[in-house]
PDB file of N, CA and C in Angstrom:
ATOM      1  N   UNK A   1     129.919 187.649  87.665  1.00  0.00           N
ATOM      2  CA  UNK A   1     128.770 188.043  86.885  1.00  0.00           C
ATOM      3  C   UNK A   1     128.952 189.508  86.496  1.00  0.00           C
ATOM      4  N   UNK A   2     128.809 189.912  84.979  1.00  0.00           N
ATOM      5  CA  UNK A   2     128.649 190.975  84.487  1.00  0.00           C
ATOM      6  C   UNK A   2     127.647 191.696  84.518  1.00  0.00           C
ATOM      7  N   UNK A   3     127.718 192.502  84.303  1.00  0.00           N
ATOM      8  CA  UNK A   3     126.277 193.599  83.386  1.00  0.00           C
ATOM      9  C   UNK A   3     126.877 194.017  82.354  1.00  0.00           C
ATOM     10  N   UNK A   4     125.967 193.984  80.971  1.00  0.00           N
ATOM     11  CA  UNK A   4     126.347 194.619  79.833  1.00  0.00           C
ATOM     12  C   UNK A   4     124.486 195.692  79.694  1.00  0.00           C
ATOM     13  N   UNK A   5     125.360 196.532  78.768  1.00  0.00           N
ATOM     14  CA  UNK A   5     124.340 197.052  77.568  1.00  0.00           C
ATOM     15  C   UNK A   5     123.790 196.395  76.491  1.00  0.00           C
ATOM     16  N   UNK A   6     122.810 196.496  75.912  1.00  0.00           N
ATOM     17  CA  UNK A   6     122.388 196.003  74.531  1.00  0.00           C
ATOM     18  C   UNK A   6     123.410 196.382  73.827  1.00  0.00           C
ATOM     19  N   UNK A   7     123.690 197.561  73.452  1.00  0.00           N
ATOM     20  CA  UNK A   7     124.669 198.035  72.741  1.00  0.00           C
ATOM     21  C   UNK A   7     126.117 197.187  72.902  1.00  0.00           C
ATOM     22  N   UNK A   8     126.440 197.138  73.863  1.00  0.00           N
ATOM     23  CA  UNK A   8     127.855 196.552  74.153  1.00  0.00           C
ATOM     24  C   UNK A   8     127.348 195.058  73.304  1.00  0.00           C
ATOM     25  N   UNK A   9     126.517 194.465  73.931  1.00  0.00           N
ATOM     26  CA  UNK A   9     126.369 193.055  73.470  1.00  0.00           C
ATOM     27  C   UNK A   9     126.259 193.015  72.167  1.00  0.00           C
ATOM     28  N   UNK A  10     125.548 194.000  71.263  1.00  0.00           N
ATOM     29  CA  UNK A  10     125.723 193.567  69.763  1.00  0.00           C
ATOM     30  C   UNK A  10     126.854 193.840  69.130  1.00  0.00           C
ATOM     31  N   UNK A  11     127.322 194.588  69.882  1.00  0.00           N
ATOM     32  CA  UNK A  11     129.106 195.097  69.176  1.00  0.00           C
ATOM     33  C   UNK A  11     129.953 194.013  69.823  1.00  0.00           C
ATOM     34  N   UNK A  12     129.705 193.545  70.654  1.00  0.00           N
ATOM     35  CA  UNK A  12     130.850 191.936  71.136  1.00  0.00           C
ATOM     36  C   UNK A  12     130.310 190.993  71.478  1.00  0.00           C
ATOM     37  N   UNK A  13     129.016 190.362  71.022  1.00  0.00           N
ATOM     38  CA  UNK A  13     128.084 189.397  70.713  1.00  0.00           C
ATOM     39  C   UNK A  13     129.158 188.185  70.739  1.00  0.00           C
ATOM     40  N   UNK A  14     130.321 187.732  69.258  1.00  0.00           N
ATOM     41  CA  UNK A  14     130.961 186.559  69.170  1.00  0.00           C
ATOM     42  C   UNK A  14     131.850 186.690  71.120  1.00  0.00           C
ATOM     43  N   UNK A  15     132.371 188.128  71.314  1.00  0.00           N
ATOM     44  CA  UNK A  15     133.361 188.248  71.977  1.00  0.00           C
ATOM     45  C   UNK A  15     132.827 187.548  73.715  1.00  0.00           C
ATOM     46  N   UNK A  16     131.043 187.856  73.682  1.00  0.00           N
ATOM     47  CA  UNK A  16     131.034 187.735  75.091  1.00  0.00           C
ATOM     48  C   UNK A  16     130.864 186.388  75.011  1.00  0.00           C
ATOM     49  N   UNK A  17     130.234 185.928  73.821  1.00  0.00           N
ATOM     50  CA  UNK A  17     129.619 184.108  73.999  1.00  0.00           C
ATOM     51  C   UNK A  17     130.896 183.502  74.111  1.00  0.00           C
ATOM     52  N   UNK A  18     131.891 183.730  73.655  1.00  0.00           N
ATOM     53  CA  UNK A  18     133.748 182.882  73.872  1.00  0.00           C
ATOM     54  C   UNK A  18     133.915 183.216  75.607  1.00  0.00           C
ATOM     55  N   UNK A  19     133.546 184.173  75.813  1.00  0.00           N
ATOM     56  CA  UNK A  19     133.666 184.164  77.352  1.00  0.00           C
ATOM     57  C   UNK A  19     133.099 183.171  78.364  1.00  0.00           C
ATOM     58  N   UNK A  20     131.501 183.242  77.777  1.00  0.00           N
ATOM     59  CA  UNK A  20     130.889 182.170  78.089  1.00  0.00           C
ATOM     60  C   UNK A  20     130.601 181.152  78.170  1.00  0.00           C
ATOM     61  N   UNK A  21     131.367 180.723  77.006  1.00  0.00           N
ATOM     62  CA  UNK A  21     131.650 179.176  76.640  1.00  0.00           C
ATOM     63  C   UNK A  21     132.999 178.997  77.565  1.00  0.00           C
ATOM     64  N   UNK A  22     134.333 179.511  77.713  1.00  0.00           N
ATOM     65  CA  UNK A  22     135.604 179.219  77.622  1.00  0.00           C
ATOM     66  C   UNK A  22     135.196 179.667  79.176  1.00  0.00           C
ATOM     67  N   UNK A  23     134.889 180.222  79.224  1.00  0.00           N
ATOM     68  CA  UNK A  23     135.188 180.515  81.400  1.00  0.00           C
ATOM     69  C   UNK A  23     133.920 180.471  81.937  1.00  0.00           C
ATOM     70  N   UNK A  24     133.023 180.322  81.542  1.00  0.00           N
ATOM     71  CA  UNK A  24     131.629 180.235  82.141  1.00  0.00           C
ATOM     72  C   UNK A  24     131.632 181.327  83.191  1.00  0.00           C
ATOM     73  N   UNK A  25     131.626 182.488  82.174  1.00  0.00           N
ATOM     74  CA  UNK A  25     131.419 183.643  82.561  1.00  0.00           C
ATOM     75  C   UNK A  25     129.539 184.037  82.484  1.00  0.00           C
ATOM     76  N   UNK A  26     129.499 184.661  83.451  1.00  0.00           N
ATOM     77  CA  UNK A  26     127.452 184.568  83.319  1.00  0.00           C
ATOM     78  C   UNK A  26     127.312 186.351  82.938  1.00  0.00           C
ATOM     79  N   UNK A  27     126.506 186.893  82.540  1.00  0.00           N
ATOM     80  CA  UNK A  27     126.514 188.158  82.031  1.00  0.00           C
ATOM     81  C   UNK A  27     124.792 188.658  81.896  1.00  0.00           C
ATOM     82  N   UNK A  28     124.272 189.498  83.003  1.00  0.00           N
ATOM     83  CA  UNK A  28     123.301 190.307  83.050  1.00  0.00           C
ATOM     84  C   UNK A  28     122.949 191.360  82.103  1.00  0.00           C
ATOM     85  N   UNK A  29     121.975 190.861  80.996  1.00  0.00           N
ATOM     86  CA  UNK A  29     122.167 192.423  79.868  1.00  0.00           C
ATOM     87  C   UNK A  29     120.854 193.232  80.252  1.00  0.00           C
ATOM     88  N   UNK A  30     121.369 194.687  80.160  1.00  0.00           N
ATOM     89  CA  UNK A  30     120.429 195.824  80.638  1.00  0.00           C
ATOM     90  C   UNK A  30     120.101 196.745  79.518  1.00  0.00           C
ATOM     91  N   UNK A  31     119.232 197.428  79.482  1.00  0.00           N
ATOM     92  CA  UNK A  31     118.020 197.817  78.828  1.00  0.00           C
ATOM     93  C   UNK A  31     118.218 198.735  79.053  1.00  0.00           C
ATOM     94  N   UNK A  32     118.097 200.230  78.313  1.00  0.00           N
ATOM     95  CA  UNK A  32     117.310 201.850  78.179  1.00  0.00           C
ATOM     96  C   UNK A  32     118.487 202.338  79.214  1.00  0.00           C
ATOM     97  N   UNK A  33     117.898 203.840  79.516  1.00  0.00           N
ATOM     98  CA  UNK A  33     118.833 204.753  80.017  1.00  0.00           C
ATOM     99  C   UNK A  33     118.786 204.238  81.798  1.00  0.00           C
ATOM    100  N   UNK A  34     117.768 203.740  82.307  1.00  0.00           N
ATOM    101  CA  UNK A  34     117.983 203.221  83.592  1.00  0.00           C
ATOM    102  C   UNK A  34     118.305 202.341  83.554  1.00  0.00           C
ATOM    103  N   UNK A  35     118.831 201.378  82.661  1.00  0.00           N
ATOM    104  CA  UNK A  35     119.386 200.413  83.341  1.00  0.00           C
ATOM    105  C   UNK A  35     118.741 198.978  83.443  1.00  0.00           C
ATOM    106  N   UNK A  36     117.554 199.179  83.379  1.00  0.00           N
ATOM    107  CA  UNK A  36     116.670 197.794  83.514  1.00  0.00           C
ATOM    108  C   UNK A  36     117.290 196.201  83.534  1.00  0.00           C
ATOM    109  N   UNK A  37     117.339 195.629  83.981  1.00  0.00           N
ATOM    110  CA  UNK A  37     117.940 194.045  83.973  1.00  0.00           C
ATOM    111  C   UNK A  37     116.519 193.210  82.996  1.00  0.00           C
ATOM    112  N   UNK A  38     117.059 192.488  82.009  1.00  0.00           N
ATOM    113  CA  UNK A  38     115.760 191.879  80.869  1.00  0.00           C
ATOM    114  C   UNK A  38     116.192 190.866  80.954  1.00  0.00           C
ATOM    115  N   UNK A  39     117.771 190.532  80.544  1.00  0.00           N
ATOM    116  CA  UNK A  39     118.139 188.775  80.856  1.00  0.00           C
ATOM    117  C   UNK A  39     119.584 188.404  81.117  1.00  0.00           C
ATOM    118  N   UNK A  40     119.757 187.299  80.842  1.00  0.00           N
ATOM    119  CA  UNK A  40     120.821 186.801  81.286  1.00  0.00           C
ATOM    120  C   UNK A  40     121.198 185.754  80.358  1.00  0.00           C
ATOM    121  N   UNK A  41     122.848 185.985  79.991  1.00  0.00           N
ATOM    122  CA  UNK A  41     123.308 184.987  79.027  1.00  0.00           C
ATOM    123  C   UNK A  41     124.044 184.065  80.230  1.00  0.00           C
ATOM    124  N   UNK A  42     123.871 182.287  80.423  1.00  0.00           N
ATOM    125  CA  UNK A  42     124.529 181.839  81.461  1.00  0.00           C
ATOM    126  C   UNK A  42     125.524 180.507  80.490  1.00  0.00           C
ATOM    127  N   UNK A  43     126.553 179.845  80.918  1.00  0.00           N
ATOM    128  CA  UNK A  43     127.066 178.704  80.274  1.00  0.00           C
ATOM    129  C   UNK A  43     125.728 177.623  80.416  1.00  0.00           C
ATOM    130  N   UNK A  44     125.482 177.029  79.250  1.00  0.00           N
ATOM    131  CA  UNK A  44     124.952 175.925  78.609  1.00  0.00           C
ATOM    132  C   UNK A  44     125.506 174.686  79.439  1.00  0.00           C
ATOM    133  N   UNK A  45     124.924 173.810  79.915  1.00  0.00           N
ATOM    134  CA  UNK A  45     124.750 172.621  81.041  1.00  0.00           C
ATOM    135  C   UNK A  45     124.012 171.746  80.450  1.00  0.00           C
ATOM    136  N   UNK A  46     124.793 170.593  80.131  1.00  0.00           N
ATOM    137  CA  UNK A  46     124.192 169.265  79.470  1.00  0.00           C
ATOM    138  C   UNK A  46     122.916 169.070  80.021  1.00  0.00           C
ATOM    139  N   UNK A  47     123.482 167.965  81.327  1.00  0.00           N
ATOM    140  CA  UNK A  47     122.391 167.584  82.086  1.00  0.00           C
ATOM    141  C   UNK A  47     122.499 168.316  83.833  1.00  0.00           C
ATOM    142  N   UNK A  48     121.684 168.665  83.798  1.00  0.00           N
ATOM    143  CA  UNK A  48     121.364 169.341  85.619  1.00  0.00           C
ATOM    144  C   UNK A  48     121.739 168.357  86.635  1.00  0.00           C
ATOM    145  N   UNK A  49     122.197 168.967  87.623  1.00  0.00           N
ATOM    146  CA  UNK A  49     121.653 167.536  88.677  1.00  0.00           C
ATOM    147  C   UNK A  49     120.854 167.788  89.595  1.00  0.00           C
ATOM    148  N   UNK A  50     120.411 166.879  90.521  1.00  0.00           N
ATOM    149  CA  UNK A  50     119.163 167.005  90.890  1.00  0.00           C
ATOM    150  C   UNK A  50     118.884 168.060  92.230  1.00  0.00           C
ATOM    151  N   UNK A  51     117.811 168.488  91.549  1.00  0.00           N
ATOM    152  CA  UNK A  51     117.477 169.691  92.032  1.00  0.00           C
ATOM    153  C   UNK A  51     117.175 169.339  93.868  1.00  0.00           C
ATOM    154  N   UNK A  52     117.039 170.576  94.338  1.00  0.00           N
ATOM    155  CA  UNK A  52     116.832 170.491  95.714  1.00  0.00           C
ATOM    156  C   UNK A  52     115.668 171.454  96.085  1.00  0.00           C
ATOM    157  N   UNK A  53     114.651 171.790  97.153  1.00  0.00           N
ATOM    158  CA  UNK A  53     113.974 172.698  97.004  1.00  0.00           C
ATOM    159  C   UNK A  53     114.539 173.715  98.168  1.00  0.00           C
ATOM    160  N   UNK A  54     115.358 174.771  97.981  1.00  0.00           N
ATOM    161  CA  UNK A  54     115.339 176.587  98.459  1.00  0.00           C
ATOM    162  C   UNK A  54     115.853 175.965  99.914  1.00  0.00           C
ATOM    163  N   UNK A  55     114.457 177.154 100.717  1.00  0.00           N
ATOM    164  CA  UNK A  55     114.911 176.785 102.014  1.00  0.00           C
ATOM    165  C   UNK A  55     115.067 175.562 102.708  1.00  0.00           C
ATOM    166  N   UNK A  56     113.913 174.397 102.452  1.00  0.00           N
ATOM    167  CA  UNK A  56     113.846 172.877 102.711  1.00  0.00           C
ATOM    168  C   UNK A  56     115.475 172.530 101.866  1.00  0.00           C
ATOM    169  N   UNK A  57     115.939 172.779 101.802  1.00  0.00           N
ATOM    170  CA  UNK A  57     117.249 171.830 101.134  1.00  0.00           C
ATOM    171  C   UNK A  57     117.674 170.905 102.556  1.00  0.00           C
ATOM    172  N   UNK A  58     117.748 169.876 102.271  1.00  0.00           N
ATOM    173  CA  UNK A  58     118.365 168.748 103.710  1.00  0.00           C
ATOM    174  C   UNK A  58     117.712 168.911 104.485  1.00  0.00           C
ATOM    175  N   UNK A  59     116.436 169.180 104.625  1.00  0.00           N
ATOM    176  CA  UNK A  59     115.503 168.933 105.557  1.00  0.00           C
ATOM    177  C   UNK A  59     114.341 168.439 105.621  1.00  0.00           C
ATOM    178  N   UNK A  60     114.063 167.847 104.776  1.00  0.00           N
ATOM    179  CA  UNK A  60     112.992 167.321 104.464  1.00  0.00           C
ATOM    180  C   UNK A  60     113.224 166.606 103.494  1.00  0.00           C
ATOM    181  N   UNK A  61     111.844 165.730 102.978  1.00  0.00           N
ATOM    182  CA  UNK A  61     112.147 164.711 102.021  1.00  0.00           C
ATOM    183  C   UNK A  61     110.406 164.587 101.828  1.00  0.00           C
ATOM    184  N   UNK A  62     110.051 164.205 100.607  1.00  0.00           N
ATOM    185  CA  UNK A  62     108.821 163.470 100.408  1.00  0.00           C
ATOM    186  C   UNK A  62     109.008 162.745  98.927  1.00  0.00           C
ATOM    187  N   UNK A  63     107.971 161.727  98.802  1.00  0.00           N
ATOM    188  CA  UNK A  63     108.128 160.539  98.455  1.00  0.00           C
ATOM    189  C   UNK A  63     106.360 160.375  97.903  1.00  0.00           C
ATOM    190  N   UNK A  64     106.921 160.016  96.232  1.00  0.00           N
ATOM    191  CA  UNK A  64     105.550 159.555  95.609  1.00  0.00           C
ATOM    192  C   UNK A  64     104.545 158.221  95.891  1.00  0.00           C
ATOM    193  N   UNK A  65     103.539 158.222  95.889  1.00  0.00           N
ATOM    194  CA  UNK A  65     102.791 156.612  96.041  1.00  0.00           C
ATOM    195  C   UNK A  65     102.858 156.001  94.593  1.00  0.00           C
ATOM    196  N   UNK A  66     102.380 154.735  94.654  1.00  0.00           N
ATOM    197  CA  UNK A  66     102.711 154.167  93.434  1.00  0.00           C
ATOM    198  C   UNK A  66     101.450 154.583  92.796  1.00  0.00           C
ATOM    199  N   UNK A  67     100.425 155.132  93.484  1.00  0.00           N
ATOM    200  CA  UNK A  67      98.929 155.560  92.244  1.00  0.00           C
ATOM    201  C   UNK A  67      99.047 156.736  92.167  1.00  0.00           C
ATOM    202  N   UNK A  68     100.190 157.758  92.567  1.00  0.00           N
ATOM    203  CA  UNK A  68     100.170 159.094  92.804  1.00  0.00           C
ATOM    204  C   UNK A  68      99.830 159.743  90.788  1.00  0.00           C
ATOM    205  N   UNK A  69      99.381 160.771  90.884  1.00  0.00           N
ATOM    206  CA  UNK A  69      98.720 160.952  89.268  1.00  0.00           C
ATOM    207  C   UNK A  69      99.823 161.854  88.621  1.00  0.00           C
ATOM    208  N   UNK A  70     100.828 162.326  89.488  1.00  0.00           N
ATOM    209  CA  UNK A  70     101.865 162.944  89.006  1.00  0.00           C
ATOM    210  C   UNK A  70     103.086 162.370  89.730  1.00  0.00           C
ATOM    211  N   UNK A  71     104.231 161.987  88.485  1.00  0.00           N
ATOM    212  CA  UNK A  71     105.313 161.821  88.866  1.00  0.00           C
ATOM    213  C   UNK A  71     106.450 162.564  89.217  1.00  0.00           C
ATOM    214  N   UNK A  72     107.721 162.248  89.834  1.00  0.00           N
ATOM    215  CA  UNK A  72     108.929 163.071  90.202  1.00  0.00           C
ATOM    216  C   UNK A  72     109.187 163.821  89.079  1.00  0.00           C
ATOM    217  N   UNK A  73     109.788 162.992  87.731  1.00  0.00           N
ATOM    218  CA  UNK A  73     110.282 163.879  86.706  1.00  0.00           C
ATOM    219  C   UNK A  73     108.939 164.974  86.208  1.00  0.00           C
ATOM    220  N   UNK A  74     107.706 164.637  86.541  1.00  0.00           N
ATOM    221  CA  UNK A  74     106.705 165.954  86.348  1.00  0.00           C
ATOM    222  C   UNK A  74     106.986 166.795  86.384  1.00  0.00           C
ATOM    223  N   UNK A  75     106.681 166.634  87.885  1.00  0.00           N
ATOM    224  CA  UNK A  75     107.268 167.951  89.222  1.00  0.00           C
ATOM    225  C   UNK A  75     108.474 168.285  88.932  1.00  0.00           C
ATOM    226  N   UNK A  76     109.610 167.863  88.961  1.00  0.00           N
ATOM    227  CA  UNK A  76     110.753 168.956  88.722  1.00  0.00           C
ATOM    228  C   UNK A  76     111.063 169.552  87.361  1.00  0.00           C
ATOM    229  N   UNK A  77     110.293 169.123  86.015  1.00  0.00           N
ATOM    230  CA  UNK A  77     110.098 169.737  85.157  1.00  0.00           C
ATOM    231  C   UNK A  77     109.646 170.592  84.692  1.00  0.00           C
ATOM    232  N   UNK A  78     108.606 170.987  85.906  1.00  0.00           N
ATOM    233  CA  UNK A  78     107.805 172.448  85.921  1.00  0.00           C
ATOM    234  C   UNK A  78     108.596 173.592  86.577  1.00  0.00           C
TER     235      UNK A  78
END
Protein backbone atom coordinates (compact mmCIF):
# COMPACT_ATOMS: atom_id res chain seq x y z
CA UNK A 1 0.00 0.00 0.00
CA UNK A 2 1.03 3.47 -1.13
CA UNK A 3 0.45 7.01 -0.19
CA UNK A 4 0.24 9.50 -2.91
CA UNK A 5 -0.45 13.32 -3.18
CA UNK A 6 -3.31 14.83 -5.09
CA UNK A 7 -0.79 16.30 -7.09
CA UNK A 8 1.16 13.14 -7.83
CA UNK A 9 -2.19 11.43 -8.68
CA UNK A 10 -3.29 13.92 -11.33
CA UNK A 11 0.08 13.96 -12.99
CA UNK A 12 0.07 9.85 -13.06
CA UNK A 13 -3.66 9.28 -12.82
CA UNK A 14 -3.45 6.67 -16.26
CA UNK A 15 0.07 5.57 -14.57
CA UNK A 16 -1.28 4.62 -11.02
CA UNK A 17 -4.75 2.98 -12.28
CA UNK A 18 -2.29 0.38 -14.68
CA UNK A 19 -0.77 -0.32 -11.37
CA UNK A 20 -3.91 -1.04 -10.00
CA UNK A 21 -5.41 -2.93 -12.41
CA UNK A 22 -2.08 -5.04 -13.44
CA UNK A 23 -0.73 -5.73 -9.72
CA UNK A 24 -3.48 -4.82 -7.50
CA UNK A 25 -1.55 -2.34 -6.10
CA UNK A 26 -3.91 -0.34 -3.33
CA UNK A 27 -2.86 3.42 -2.96
CA UNK A 28 -3.85 5.91 0.01
CA UNK A 29 -4.27 9.56 -1.53
CA UNK A 30 -3.45 12.51 0.89
CA UNK A 31 -4.60 15.93 1.07
CA UNK A 32 -2.96 19.62 1.99
CA UNK A 33 0.36 20.30 3.63
CA UNK A 34 -0.33 17.72 6.59
CA UNK A 35 -0.94 15.12 4.93
CA UNK A 36 -4.53 14.17 5.62
CA UNK A 37 -5.61 10.55 4.35
CA UNK A 38 -9.32 11.34 2.18
CA UNK A 39 -9.28 7.98 0.17
CA UNK A 40 -8.25 5.14 -1.28
CA UNK A 41 -7.92 3.82 -4.85
CA UNK A 42 -8.22 -0.29 -4.28
CA UNK A 43 -8.36 -3.16 -7.34
CA UNK A 44 -12.02 -3.57 -8.52
CA UNK A 45 -13.51 -7.21 -7.32
CA UNK A 46 -16.28 -8.76 -9.31
CA UNK A 47 -18.03 -10.58 -6.74
CA UNK A 48 -16.94 -10.54 -2.81
CA UNK A 49 -17.03 -13.55 -0.90
CA UNK A 50 -18.74 -14.00 1.98
CA UNK A 51 -18.20 -11.80 4.48
CA UNK A 52 -17.35 -12.73 8.09
CA UNK A 53 -17.97 -10.49 11.13
CA UNK A 54 -14.29 -8.81 12.80
CA UNK A 55 -13.65 -10.23 16.03
CA UNK A 56 -16.58 -13.11 16.01
CA UNK A 57 -14.93 -14.55 12.80
CA UNK A 58 -15.24 -18.64 13.56
CA UNK A 59 -16.90 -18.21 16.51
CA UNK A 60 -20.06 -17.85 16.32
CA UNK A 61 -22.82 -18.29 13.95
CA UNK A 62 -26.52 -17.04 13.82
CA UNK A 63 -29.24 -18.03 11.69
CA UNK A 64 -32.50 -16.30 10.25
CA UNK A 65 -36.25 -17.60 11.09
CA UNK A 66 -38.37 -18.15 8.26
CA UNK A 67 -40.78 -14.92 9.43
CA UNK A 68 -37.62 -13.02 10.31
CA UNK A 69 -38.52 -9.25 8.56
CA UNK A 70 -34.98 -8.92 7.41
CA UNK A 71 -32.99 -11.15 5.36
CA UNK A 72 -29.14 -12.37 5.12
CA UNK A 73 -28.46 -10.60 1.79
CA UNK A 74 -30.12 -7.34 3.76
CA UNK A 75 -27.82 -7.47 6.45
CA UNK A 76 -24.65 -7.92 4.67
CA UNK A 77 -25.57 -5.29 2.22
CA UNK A 78 -25.58 -2.64 4.70
Amino acid sequence: MQSIQVGQLKRDFSAILKLVHDNDETFIIEYGKKHHKVAMIVPYVEKQEKRTFGLYKHKGSFQFTEDSAMTEEALLEG
